[in-house]
N, C-alpha and C. Protein backbone atom coordinates (compact mmCIF):
# COMPACT_ATOMS: atom_id res chain seq x y z
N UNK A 1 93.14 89.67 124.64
CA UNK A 1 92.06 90.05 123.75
C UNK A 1 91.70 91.51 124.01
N UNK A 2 91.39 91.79 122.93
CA UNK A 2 91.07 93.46 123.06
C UNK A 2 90.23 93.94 123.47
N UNK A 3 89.37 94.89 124.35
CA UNK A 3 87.67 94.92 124.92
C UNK A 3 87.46 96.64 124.72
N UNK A 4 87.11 96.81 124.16
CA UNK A 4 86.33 98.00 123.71
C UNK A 4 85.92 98.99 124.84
N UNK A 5 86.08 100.36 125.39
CA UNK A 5 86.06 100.68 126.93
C UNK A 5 84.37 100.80 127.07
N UNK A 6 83.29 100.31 126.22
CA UNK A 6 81.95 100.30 126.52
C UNK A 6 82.14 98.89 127.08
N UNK A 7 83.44 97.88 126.87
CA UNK A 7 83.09 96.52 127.60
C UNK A 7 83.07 95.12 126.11
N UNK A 8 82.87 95.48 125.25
CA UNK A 8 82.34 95.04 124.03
C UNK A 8 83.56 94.41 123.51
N UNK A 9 83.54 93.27 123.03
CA UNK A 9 84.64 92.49 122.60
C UNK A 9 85.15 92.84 121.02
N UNK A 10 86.24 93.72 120.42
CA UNK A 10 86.60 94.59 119.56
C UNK A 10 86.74 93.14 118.52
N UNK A 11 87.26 92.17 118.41
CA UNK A 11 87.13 91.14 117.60
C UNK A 11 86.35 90.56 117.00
N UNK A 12 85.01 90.43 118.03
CA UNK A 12 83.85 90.36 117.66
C UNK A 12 82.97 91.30 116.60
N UNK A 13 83.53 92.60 116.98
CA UNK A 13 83.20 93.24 115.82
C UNK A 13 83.68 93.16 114.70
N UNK A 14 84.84 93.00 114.38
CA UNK A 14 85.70 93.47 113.18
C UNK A 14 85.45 91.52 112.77
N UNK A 15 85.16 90.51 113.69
CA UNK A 15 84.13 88.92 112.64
C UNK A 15 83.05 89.95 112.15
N UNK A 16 82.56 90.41 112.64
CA UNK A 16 80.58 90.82 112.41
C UNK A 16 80.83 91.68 111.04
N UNK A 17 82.15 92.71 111.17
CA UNK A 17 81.98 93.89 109.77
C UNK A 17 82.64 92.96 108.81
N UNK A 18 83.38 92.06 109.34
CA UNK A 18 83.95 91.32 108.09
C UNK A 18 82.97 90.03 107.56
N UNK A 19 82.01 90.18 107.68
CA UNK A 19 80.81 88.84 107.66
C UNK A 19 80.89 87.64 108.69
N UNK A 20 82.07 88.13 109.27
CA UNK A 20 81.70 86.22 110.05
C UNK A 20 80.79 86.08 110.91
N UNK A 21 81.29 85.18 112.16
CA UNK A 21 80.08 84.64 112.97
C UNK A 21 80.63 85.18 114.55
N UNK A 22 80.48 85.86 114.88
CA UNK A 22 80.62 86.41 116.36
C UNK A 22 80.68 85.20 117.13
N UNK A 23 81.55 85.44 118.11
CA UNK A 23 81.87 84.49 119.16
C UNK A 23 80.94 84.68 120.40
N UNK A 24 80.27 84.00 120.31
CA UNK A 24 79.01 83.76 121.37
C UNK A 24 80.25 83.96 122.75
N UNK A 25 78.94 84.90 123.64
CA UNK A 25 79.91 85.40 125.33
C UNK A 25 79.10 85.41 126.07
N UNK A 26 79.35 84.68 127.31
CA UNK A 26 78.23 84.45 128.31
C UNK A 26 77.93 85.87 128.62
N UNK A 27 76.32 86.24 128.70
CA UNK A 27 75.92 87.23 129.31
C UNK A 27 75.80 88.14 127.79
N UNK A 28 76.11 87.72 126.74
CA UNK A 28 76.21 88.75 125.35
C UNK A 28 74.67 88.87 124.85
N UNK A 29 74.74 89.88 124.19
CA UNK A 29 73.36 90.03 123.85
C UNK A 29 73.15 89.14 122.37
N UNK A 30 71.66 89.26 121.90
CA UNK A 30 71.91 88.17 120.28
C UNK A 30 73.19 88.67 119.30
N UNK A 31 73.39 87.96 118.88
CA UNK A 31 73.91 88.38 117.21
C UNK A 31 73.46 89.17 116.24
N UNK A 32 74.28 90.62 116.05
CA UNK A 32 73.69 90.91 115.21
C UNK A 32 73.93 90.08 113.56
N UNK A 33 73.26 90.49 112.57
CA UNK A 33 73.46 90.09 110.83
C UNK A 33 74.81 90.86 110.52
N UNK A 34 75.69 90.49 110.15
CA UNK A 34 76.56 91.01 109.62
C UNK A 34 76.09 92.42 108.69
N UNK A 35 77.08 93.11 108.71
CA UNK A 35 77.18 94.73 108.07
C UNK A 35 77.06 94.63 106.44
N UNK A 36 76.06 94.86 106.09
CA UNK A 36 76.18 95.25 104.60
C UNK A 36 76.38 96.64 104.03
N UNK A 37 77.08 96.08 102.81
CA UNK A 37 78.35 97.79 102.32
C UNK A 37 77.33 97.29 100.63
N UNK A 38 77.26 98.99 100.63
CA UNK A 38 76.33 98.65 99.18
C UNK A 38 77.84 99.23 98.22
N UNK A 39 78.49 98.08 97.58
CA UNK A 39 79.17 98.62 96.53
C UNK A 39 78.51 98.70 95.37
N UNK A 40 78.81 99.75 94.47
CA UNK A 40 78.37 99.74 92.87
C UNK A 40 78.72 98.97 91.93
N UNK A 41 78.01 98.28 91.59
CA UNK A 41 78.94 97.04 90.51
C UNK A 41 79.09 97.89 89.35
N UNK A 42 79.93 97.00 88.58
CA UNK A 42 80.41 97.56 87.14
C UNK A 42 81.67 97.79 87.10
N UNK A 43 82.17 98.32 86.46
CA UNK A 43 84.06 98.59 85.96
C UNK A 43 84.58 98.49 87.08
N UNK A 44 85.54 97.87 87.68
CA UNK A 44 86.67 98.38 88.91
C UNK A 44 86.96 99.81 88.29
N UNK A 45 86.99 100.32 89.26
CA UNK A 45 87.90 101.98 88.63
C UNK A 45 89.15 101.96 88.06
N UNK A 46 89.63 102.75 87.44
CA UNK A 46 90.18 102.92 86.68
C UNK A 46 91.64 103.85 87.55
N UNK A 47 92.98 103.43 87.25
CA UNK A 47 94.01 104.68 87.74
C UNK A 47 93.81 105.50 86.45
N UNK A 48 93.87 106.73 86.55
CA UNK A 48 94.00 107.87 85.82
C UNK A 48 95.36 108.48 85.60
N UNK A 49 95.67 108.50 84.39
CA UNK A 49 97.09 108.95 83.88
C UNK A 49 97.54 110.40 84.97
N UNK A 50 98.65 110.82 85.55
CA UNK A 50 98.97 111.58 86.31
C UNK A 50 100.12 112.29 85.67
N UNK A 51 100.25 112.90 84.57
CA UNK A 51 101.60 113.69 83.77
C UNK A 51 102.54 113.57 84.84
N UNK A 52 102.10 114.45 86.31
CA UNK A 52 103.57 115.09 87.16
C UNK A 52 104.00 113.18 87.91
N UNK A 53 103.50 112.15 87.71
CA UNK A 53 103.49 111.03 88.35
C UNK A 53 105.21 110.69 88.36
N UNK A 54 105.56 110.42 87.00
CA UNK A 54 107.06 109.92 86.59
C UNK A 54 108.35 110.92 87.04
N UNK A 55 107.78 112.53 87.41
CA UNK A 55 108.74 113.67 87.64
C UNK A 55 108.68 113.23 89.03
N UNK A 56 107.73 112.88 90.36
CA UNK A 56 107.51 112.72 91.20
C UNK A 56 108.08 111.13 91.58
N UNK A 57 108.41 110.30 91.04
CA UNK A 57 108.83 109.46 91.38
C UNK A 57 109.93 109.51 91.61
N UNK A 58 110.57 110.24 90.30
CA UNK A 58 112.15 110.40 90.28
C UNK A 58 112.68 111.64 91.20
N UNK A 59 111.76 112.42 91.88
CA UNK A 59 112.31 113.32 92.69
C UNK A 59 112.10 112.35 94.06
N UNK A 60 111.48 111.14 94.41
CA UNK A 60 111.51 110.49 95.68
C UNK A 60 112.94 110.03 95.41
N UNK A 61 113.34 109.38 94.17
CA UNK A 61 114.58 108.56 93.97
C UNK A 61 115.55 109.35 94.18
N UNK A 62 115.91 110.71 93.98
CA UNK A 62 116.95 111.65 94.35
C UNK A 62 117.05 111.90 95.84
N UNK A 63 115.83 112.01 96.55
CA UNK A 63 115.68 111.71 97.93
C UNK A 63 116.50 110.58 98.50
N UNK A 64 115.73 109.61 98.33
CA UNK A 64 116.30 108.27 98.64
C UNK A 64 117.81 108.15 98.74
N UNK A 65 118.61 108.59 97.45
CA UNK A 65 119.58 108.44 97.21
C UNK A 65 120.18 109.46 97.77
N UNK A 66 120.23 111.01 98.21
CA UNK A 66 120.31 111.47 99.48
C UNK A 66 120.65 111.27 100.91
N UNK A 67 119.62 110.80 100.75
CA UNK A 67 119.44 109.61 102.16
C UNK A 67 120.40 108.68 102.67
N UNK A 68 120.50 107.91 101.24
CA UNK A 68 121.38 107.01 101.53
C UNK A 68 122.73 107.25 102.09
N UNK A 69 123.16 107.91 101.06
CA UNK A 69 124.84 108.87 100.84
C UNK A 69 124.78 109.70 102.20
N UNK A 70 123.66 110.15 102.93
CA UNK A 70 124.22 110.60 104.13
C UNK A 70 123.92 109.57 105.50
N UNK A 71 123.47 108.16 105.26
CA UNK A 71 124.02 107.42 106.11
C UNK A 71 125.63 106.73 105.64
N UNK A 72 126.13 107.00 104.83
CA UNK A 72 127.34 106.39 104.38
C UNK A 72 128.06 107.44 104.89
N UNK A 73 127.81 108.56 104.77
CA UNK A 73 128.57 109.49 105.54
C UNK A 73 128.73 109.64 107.09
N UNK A 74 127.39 109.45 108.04
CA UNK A 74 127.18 109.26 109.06
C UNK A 74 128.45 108.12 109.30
N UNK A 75 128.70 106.71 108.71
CA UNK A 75 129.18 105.52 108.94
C UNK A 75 131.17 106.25 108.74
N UNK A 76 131.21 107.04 107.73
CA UNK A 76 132.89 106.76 107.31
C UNK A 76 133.06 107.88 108.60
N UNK A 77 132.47 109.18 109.21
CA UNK A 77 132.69 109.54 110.42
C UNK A 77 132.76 109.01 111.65
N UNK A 78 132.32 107.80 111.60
CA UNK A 78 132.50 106.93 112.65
C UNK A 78 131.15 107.21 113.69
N UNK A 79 130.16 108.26 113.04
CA UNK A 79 129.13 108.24 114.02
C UNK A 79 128.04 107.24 113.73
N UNK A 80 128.21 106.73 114.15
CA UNK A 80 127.32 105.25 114.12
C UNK A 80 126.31 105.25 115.06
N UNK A 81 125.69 106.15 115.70
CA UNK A 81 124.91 106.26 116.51
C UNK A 81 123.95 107.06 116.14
N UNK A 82 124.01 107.51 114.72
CA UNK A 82 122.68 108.40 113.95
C UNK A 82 122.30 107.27 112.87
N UNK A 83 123.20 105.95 113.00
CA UNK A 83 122.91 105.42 111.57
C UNK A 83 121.39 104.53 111.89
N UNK A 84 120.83 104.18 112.50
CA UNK A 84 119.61 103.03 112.98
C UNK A 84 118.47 104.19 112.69
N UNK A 85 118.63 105.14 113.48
CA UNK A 85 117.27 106.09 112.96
C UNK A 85 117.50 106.51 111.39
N UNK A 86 118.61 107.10 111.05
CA UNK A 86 118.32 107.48 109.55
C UNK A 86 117.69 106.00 108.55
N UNK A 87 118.67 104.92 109.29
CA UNK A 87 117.86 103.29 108.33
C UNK A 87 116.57 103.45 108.56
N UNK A 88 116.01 103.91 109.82
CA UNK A 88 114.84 104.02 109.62
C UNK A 88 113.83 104.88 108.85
N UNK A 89 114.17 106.27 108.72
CA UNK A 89 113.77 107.19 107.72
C UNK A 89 114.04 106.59 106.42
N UNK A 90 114.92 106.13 106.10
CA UNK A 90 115.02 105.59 104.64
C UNK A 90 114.45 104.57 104.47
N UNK A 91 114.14 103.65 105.31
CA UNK A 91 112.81 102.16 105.19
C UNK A 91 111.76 102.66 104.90
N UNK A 92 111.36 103.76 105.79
CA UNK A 92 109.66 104.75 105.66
C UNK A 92 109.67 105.20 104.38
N UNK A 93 110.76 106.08 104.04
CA UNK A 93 110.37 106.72 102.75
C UNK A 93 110.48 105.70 101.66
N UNK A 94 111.33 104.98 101.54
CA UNK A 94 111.66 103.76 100.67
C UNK A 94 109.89 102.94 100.34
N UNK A 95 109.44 102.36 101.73
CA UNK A 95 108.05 101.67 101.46
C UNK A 95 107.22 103.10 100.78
N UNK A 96 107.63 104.07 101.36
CA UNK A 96 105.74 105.05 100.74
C UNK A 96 106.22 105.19 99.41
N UNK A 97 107.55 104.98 98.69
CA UNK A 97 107.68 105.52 97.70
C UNK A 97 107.14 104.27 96.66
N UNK A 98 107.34 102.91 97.09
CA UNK A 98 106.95 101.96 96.50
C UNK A 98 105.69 101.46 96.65
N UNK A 99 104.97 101.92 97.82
CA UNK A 99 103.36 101.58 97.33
C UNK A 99 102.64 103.01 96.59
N UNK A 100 103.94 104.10 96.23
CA UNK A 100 102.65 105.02 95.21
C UNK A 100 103.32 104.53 93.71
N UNK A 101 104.76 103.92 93.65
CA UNK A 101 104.72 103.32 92.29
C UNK A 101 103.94 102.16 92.22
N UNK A 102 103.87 100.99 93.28
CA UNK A 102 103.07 99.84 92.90
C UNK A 102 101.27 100.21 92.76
N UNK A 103 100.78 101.16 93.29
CA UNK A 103 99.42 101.69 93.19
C UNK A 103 99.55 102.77 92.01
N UNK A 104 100.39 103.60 91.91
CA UNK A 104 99.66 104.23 90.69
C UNK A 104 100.72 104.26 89.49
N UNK A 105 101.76 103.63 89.57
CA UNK A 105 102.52 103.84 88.22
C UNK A 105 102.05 102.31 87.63
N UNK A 106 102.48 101.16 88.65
CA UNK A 106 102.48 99.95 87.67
C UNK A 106 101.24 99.24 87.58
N UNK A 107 100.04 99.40 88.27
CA UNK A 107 98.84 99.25 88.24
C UNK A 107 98.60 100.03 86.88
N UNK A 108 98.89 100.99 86.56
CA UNK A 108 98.36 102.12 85.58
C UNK A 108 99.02 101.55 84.13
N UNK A 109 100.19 101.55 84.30
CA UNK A 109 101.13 100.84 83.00
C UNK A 109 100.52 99.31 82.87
N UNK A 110 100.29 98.04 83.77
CA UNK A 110 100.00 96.95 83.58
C UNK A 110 98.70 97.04 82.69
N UNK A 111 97.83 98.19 83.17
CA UNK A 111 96.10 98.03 82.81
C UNK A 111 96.63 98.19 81.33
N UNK A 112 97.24 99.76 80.73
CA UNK A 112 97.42 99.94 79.75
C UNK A 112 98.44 99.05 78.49
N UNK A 113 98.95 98.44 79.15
CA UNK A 113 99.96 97.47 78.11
C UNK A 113 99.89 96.44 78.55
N UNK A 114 98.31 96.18 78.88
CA UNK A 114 97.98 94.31 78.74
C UNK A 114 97.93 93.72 77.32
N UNK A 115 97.72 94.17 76.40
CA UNK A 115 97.53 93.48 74.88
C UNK A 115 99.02 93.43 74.44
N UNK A 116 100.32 94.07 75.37
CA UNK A 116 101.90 94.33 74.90
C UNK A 116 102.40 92.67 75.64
N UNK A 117 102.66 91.86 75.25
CA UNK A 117 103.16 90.71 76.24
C UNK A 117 104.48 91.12 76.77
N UNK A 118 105.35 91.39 76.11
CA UNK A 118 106.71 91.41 75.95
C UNK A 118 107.14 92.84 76.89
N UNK A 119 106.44 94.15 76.94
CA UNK A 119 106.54 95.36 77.70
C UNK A 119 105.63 94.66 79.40
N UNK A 120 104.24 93.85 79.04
CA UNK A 120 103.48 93.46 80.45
C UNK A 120 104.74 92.37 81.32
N UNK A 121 105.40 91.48 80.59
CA UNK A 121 106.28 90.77 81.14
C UNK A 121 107.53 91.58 81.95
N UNK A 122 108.00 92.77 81.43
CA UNK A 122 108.87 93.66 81.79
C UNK A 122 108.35 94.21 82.76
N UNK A 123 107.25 94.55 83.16
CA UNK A 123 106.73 95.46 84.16
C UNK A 123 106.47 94.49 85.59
N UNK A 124 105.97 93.17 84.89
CA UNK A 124 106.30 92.44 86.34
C UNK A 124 107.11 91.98 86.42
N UNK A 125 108.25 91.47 85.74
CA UNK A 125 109.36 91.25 86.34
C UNK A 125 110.51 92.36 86.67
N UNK A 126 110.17 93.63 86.71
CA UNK A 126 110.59 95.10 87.42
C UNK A 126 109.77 94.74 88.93
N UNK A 127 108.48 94.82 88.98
CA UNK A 127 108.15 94.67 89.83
C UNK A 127 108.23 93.36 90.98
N UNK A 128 108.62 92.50 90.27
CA UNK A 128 108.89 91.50 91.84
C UNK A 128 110.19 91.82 91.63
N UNK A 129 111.11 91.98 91.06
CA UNK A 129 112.51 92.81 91.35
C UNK A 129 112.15 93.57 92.49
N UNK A 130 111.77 94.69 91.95
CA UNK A 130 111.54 95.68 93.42
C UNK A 130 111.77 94.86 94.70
N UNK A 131 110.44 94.38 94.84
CA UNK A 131 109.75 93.36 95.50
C UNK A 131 111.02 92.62 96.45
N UNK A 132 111.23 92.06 95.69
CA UNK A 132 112.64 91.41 96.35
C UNK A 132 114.25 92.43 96.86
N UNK A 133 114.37 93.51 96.36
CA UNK A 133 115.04 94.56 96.80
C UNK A 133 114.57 95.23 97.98
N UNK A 134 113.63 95.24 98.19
CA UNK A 134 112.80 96.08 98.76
C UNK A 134 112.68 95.31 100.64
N UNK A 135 112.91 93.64 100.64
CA UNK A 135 112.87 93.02 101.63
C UNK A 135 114.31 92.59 101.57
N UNK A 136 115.08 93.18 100.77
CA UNK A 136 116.48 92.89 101.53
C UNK A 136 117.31 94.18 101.71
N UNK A 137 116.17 95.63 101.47
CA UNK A 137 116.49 96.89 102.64
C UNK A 137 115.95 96.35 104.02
N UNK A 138 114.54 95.89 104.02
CA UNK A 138 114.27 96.04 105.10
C UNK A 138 114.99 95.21 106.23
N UNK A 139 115.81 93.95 105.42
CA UNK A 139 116.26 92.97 106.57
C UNK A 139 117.57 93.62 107.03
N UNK A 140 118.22 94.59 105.97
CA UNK A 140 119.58 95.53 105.97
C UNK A 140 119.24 96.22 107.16
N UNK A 141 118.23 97.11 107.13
CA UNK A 141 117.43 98.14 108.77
C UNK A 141 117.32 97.15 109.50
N UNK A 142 116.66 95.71 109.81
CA UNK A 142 116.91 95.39 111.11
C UNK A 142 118.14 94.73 111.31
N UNK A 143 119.17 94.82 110.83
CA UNK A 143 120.29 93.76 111.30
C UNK A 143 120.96 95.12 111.61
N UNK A 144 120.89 96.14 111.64
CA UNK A 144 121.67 97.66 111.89
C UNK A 144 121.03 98.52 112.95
N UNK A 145 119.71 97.64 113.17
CA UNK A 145 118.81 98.44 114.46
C UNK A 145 119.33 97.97 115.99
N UNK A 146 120.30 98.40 116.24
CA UNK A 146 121.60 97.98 117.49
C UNK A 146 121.94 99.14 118.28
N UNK A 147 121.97 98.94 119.38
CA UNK A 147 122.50 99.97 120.37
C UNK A 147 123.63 100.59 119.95
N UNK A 148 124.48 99.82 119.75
CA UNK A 148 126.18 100.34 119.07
C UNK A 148 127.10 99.11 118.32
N UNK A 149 127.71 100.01 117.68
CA UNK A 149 128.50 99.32 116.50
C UNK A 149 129.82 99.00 116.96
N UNK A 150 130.07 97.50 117.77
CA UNK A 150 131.67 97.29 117.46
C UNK A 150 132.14 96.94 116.18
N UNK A 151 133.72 97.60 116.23
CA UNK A 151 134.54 96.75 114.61
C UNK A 151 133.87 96.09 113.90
N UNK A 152 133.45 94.60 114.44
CA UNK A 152 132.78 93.61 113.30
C UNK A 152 131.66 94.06 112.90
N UNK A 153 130.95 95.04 113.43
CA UNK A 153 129.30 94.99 112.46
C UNK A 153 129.57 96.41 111.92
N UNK A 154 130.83 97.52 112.36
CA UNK A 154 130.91 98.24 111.50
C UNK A 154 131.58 97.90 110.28
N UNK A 155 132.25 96.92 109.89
CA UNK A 155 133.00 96.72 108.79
C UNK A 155 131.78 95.99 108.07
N UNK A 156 130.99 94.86 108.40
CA UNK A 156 129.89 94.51 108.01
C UNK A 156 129.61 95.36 107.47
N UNK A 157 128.66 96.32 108.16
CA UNK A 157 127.42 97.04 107.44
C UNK A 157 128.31 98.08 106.41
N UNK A 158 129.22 98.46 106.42
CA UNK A 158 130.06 98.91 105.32
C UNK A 158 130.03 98.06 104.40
N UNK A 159 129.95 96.77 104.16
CA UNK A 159 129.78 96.04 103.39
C UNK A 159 128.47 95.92 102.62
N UNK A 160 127.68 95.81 103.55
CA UNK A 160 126.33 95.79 103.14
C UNK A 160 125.89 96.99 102.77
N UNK A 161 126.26 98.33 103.37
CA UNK A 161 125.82 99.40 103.00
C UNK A 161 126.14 99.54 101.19
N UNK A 162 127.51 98.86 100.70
CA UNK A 162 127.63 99.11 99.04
C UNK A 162 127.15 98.16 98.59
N UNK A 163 126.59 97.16 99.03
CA UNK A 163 126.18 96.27 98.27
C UNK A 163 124.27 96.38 97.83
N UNK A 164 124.16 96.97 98.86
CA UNK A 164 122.54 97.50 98.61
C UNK A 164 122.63 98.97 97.95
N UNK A 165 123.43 99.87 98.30
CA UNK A 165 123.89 100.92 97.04
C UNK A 165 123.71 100.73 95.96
N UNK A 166 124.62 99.83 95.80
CA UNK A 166 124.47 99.29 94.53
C UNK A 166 123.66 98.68 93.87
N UNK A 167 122.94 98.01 94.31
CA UNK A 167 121.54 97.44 93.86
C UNK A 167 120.69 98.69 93.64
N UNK A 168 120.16 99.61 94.63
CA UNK A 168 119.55 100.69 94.71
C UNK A 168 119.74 101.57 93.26
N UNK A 169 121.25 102.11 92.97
CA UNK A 169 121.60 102.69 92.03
C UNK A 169 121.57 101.92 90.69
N UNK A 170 121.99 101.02 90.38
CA UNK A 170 121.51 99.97 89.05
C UNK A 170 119.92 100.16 89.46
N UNK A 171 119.22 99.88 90.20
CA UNK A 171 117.19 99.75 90.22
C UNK A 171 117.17 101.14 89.72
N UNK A 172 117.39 102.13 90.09
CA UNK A 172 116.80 103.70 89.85
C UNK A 172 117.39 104.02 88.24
N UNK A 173 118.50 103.37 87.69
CA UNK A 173 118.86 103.44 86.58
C UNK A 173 117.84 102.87 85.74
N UNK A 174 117.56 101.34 85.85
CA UNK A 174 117.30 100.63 85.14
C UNK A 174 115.62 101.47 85.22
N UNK A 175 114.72 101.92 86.35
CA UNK A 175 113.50 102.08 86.33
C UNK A 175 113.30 103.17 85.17
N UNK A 176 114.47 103.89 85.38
CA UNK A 176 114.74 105.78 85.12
C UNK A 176 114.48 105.45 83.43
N UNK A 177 115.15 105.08 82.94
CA UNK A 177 115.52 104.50 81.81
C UNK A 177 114.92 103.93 80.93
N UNK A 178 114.30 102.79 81.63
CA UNK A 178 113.47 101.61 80.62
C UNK A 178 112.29 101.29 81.29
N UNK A 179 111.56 101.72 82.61
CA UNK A 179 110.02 101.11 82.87
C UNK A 179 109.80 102.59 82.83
N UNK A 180 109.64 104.00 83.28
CA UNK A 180 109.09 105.16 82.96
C UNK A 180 108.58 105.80 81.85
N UNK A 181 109.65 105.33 80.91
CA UNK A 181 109.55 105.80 79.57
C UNK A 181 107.84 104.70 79.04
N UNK A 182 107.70 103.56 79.39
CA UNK A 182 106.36 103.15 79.26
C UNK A 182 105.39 103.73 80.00
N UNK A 183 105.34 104.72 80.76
CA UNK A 183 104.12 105.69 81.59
C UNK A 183 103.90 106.75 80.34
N UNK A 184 102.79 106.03 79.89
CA UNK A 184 102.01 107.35 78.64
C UNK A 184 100.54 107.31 78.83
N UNK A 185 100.51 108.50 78.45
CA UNK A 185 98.56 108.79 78.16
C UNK A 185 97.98 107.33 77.92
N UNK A 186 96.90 107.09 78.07
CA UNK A 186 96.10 105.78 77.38
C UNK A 186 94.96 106.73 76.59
């Protein structure tokens, strides 16, 4: 359990800010009332259209794909001992790039083409696509996060390395193509 260096039980706080009920501790002082947060009611806020948003996405995707092509390169040199950290740079940038499309591109497109069934259906089923691409990079980085590569897991991950390529390159097509072009003014 975690203890706060004044002594103070850090769990206990984060029940108390989250409303619950503090865990009574011999020798503790009363309970305080849980923390009240004055939010403003009315509209959830709103994402705001971002013009440079769709140029910025597609310059992460040229990244990415960068990225990729120079762990495939790292792999056909046989240096296999830069490939676990670069999987890792490409997991990092891969997630930040997908929680600023899932926060401000498809949050923004869903709000605006809720009355569209047929474009709102497209946008979430892009998005648990992702979704599901997205946890079979990350299981790709840990099955490659290894001290060293004999024969069998280098021919493996050569395997796996085009097969998530390929997924990657069809996703950046298909996004490039047919879910961007729905990012417009509202």
């Amino acid at each position: 359990m975690a203890i706060h260096p004044k002594g103070k039980n850090v769990l206990g706080f984060m029940r108390r800010l989250m409303g619950g009920q503090p865990t009574s501790h011999k020798g503790s002082a009363t309970p305080r009332a849980p923390i009240q947060f004055d939010v403003p009611a009315g509209r959830p806020r709103q994402i705001k259209y971002d013009p440079s948003l769709v140029a910025s996405l597609e310059k992460d995707h040229r990244e990415l794909v960068a990225l990729f092509k120079e762990i495939g390169q790292c792999a056909k040199l046989d240096e296999y001992g830069d490939v676990p950290a670069l999987l890792l740079s490409f997991k990092t940038r891969l997630e930040a790039h997908l929680i600023a499309e899932n926060v401000r591109f498809y949050n923004y497109v869903e709000n605006t083409l809720q009355d569209d069934a047929e474009n709102a259906m497209l946008i979430r089923s892009f998005r648990r696509e992702m979704n599901s691409i997205a946890r079979g990079v990350v299981d790709f980085v840990k099955k490659y996060q290894v001290a060293s590569f004999d024969a069998r897991s280098r021919a493996e991950f050569m395997d796996d390395y085009s097969t998530v390529g390929g997924l990657l390159t069809q996703r950046i097509e298909r996004e490039e193509n047919s879910l961007y072009p729905l990012y417009q003014p509202h």
